[in-house]
PDB file of N, CA and C in Angstrom:
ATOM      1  N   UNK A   1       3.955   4.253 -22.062  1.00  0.00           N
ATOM      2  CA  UNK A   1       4.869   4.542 -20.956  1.00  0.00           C
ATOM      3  C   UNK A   1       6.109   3.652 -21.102  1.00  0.00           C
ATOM      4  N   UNK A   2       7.235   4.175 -21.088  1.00  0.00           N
ATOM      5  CA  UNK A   2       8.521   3.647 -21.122  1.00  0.00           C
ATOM      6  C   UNK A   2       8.714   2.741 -19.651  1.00  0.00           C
ATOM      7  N   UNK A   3       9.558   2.081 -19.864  1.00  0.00           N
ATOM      8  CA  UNK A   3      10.224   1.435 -19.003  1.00  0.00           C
ATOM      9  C   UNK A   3      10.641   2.680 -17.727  1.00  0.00           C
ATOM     10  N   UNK A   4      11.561   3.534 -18.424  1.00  0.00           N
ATOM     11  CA  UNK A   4      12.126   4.148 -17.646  1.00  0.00           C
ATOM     12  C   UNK A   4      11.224   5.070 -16.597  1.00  0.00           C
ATOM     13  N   UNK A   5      10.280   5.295 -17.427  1.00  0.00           N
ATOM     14  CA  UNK A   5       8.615   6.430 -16.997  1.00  0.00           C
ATOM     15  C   UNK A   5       8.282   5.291 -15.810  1.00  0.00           C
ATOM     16  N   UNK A   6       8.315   4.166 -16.200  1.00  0.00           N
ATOM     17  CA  UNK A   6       7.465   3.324 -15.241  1.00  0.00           C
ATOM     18  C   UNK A   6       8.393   2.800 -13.830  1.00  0.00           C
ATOM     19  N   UNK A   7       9.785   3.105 -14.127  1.00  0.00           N
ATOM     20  CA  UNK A   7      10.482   2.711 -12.645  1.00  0.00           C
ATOM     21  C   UNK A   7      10.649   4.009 -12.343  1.00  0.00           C
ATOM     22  N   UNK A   8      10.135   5.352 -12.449  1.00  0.00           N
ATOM     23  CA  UNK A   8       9.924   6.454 -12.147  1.00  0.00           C
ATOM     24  C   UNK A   8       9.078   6.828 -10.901  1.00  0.00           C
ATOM     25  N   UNK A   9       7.746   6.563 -11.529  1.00  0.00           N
ATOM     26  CA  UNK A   9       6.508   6.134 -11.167  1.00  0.00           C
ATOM     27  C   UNK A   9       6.692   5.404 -10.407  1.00  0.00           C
ATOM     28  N   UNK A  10       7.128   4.049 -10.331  1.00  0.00           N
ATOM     29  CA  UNK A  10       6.980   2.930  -9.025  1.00  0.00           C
ATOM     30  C   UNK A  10       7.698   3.720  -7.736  1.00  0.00           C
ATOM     31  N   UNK A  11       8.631   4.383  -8.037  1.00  0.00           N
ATOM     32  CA  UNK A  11       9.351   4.531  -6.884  1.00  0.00           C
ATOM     33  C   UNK A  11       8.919   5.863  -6.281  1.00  0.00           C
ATOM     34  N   UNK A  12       8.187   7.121  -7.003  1.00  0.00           N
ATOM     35  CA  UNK A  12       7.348   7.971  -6.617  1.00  0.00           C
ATOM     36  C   UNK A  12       6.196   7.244  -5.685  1.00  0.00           C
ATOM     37  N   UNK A  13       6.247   6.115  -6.417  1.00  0.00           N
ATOM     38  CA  UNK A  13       5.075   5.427  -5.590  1.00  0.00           C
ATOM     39  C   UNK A  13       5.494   5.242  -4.187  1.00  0.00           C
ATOM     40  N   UNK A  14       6.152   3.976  -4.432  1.00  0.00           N
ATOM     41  CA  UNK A  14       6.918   3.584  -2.994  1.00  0.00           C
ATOM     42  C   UNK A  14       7.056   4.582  -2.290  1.00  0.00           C
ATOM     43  N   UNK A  15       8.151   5.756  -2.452  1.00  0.00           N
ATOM     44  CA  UNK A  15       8.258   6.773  -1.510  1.00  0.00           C
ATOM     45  C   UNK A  15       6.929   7.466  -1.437  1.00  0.00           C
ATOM     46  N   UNK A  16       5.841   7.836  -1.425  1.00  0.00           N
ATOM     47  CA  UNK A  16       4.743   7.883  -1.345  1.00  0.00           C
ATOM     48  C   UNK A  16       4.108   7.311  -0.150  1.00  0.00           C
ATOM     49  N   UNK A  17       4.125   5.425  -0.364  1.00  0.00           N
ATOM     50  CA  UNK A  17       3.911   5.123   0.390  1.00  0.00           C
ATOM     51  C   UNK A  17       4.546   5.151   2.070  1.00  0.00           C
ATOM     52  N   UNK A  18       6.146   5.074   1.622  1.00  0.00           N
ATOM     53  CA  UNK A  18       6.542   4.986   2.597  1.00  0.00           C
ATOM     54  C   UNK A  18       6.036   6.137   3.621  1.00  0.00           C
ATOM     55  N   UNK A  19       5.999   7.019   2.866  1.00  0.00           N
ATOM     56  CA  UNK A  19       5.839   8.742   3.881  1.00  0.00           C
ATOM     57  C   UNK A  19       4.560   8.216   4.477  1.00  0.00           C
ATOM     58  N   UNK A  20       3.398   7.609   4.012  1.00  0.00           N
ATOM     59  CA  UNK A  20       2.226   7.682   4.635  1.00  0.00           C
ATOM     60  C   UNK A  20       1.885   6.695   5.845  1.00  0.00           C
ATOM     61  N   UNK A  21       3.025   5.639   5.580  1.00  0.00           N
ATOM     62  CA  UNK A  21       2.913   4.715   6.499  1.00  0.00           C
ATOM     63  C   UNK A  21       3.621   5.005   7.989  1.00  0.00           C
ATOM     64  N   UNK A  22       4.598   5.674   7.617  1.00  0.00           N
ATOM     65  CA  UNK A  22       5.455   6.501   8.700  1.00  0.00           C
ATOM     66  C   UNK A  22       4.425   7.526   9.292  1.00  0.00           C
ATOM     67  N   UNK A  23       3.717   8.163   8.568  1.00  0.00           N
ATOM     68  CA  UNK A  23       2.804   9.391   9.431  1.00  0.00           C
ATOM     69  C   UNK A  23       1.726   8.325   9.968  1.00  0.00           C
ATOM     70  N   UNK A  24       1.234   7.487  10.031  1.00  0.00           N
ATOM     71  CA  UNK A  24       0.170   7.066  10.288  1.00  0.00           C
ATOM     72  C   UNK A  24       0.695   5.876  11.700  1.00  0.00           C
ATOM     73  N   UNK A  25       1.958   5.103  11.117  1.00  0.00           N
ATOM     74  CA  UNK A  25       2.635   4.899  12.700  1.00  0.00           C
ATOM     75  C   UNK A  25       2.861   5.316  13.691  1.00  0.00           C
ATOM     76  N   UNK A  26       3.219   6.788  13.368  1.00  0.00           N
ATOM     77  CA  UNK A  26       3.287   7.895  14.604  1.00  0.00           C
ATOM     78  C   UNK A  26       2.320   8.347  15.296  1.00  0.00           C
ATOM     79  N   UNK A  27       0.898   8.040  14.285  1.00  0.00           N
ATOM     80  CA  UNK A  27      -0.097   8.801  15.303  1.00  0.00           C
ATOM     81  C   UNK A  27      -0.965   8.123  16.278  1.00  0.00           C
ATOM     82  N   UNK A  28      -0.304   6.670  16.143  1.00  0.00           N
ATOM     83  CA  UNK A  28      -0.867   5.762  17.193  1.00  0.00           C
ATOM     84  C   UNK A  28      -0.081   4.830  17.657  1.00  0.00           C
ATOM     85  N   UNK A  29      -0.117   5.040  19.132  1.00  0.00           N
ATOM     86  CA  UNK A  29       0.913   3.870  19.645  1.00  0.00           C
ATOM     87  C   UNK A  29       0.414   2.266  19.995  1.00  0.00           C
ATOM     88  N   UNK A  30      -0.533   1.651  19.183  1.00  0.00           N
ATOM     89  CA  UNK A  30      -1.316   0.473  19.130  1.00  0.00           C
ATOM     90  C   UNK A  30      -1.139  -0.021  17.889  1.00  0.00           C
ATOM     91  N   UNK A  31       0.106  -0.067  17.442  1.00  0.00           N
ATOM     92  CA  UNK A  31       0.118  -0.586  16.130  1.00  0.00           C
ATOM     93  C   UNK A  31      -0.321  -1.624  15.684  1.00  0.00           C
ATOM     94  N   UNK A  32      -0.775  -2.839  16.327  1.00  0.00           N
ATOM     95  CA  UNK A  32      -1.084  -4.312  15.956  1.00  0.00           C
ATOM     96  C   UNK A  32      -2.866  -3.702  15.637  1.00  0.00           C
ATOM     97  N   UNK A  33      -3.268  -2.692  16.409  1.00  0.00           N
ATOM     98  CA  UNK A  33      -4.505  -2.686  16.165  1.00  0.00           C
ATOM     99  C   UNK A  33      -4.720  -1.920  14.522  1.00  0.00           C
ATOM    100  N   UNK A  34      -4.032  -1.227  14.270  1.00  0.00           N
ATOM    101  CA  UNK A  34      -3.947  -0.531  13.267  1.00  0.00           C
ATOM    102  C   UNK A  34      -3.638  -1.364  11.873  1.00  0.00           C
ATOM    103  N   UNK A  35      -2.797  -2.428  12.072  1.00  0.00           N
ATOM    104  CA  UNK A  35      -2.528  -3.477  10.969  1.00  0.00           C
ATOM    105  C   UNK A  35      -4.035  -4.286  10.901  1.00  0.00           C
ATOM    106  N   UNK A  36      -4.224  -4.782  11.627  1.00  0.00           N
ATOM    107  CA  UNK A  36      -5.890  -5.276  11.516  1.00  0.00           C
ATOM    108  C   UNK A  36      -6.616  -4.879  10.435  1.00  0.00           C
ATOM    109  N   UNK A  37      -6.527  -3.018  11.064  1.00  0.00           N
ATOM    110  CA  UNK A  37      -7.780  -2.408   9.589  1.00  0.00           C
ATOM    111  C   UNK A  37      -7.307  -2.693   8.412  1.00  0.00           C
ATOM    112  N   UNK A  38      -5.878  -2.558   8.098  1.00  0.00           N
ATOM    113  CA  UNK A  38      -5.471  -2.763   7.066  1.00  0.00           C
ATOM    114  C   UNK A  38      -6.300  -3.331   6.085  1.00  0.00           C
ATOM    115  N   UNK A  39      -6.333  -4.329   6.278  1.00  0.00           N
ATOM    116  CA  UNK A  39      -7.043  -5.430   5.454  1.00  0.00           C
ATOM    117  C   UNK A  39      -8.438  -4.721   5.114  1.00  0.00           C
ATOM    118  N   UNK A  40      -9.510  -3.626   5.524  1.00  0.00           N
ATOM    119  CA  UNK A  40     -10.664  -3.264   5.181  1.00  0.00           C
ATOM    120  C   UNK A  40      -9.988  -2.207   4.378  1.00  0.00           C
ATOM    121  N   UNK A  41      -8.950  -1.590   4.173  1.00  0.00           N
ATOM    122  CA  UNK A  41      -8.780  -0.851   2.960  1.00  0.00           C
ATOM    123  C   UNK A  41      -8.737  -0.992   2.045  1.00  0.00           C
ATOM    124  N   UNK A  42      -7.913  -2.177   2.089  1.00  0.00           N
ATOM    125  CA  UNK A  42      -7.564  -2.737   0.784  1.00  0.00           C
ATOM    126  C   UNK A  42      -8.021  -4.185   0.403  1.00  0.00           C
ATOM    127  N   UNK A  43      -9.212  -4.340   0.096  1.00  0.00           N
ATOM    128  CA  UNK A  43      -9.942  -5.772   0.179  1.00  0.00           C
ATOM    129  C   UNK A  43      -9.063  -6.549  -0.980  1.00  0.00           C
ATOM    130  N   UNK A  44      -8.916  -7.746  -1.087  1.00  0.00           N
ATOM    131  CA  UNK A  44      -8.815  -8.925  -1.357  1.00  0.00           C
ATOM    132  C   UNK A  44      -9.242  -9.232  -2.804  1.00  0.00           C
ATOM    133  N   UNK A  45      -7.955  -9.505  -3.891  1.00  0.00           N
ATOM    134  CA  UNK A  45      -8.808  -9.294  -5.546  1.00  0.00           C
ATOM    135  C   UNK A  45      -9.092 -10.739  -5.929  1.00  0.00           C
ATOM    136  N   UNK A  46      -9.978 -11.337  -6.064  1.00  0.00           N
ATOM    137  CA  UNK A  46     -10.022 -12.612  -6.091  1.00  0.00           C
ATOM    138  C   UNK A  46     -10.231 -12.862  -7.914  1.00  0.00           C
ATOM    139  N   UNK A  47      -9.565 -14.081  -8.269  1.00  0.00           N
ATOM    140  CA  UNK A  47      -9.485 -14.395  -9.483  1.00  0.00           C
ATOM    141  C   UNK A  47     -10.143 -15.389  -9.506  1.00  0.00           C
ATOM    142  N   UNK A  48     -11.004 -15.487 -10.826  1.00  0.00           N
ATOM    143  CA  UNK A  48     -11.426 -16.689 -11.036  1.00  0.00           C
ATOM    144  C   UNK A  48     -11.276 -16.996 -12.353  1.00  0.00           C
ATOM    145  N   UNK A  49     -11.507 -18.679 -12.422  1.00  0.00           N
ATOM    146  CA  UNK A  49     -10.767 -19.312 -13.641  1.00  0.00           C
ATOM    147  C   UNK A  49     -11.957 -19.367 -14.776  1.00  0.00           C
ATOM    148  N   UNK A  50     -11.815 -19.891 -15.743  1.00  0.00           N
ATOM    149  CA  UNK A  50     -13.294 -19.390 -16.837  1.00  0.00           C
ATOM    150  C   UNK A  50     -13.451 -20.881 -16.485  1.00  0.00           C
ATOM    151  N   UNK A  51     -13.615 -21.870 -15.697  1.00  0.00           N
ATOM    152  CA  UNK A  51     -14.124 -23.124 -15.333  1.00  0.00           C
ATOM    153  C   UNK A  51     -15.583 -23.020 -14.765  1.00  0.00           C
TER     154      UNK A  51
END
Protein backbone atom coordinates (compact mmCIF):
# COMPACT_ATOMS: atom_id res chain seq x y z
CA UNK A 1 0.00 0.00 0.00
CA UNK A 2 1.29 3.37 -1.08
CA UNK A 3 1.49 6.25 0.90
CA UNK A 4 -1.01 7.84 -1.11
CA UNK A 5 -3.55 4.47 -0.82
CA UNK A 6 -2.94 4.90 2.86
CA UNK A 7 -3.95 8.77 3.38
CA UNK A 8 -6.90 7.59 1.26
CA UNK A 9 -7.94 5.05 3.54
CA UNK A 10 -7.29 7.10 6.78
CA UNK A 11 -9.54 9.68 5.77
CA UNK A 12 -12.34 7.21 4.37
CA UNK A 13 -11.76 6.22 7.74
CA UNK A 14 -12.13 9.34 9.66
CA UNK A 15 -15.13 10.37 7.63
CA UNK A 16 -16.54 7.08 8.49
CA UNK A 17 -16.10 7.70 11.77
CA UNK A 18 -17.20 10.95 11.92
CA UNK A 19 -20.75 9.97 10.28
CA UNK A 20 -21.16 7.34 13.04
CA UNK A 21 -20.43 9.40 15.86
CA UNK A 22 -22.83 12.12 14.69
CA UNK A 23 -25.70 9.39 14.22
CA UNK A 24 -25.20 7.97 17.50
CA UNK A 25 -25.12 11.63 19.27
CA UNK A 26 -28.40 12.28 17.91
CA UNK A 27 -30.05 9.36 19.16
CA UNK A 28 -29.52 10.17 22.69
CA UNK A 29 -29.77 13.18 24.59
CA UNK A 30 -27.48 11.81 27.70
CA UNK A 31 -24.36 12.10 26.16
CA UNK A 32 -21.94 11.85 29.23
CA UNK A 33 -23.72 8.53 29.71
CA UNK A 34 -22.95 7.34 26.34
CA UNK A 35 -19.09 8.35 26.53
CA UNK A 36 -18.82 6.03 29.59
CA UNK A 37 -19.63 2.90 27.34
CA UNK A 38 -17.19 4.00 25.18
CA UNK A 39 -14.48 2.58 26.88
CA UNK A 40 -16.30 -1.23 26.80
CA UNK A 41 -15.99 -1.04 23.03
CA UNK A 42 -12.96 -0.41 22.63
CA UNK A 43 -10.87 -2.04 25.50
CA UNK A 44 -7.47 -0.92 26.38
CA UNK A 45 -4.17 -2.53 24.33
CA UNK A 46 -1.75 -3.04 26.92
CA UNK A 47 1.99 -3.53 26.07
CA UNK A 48 4.34 -5.33 27.70
CA UNK A 49 8.09 -5.19 27.83
CA UNK A 50 10.08 -8.70 27.24
CA UNK A 51 11.34 -7.94 31.08
Amino acid sequence: MTDEEFESFMKKAQAFYDTQANESSEETDDSSSSDDSDDDDFPSIEVHSGD
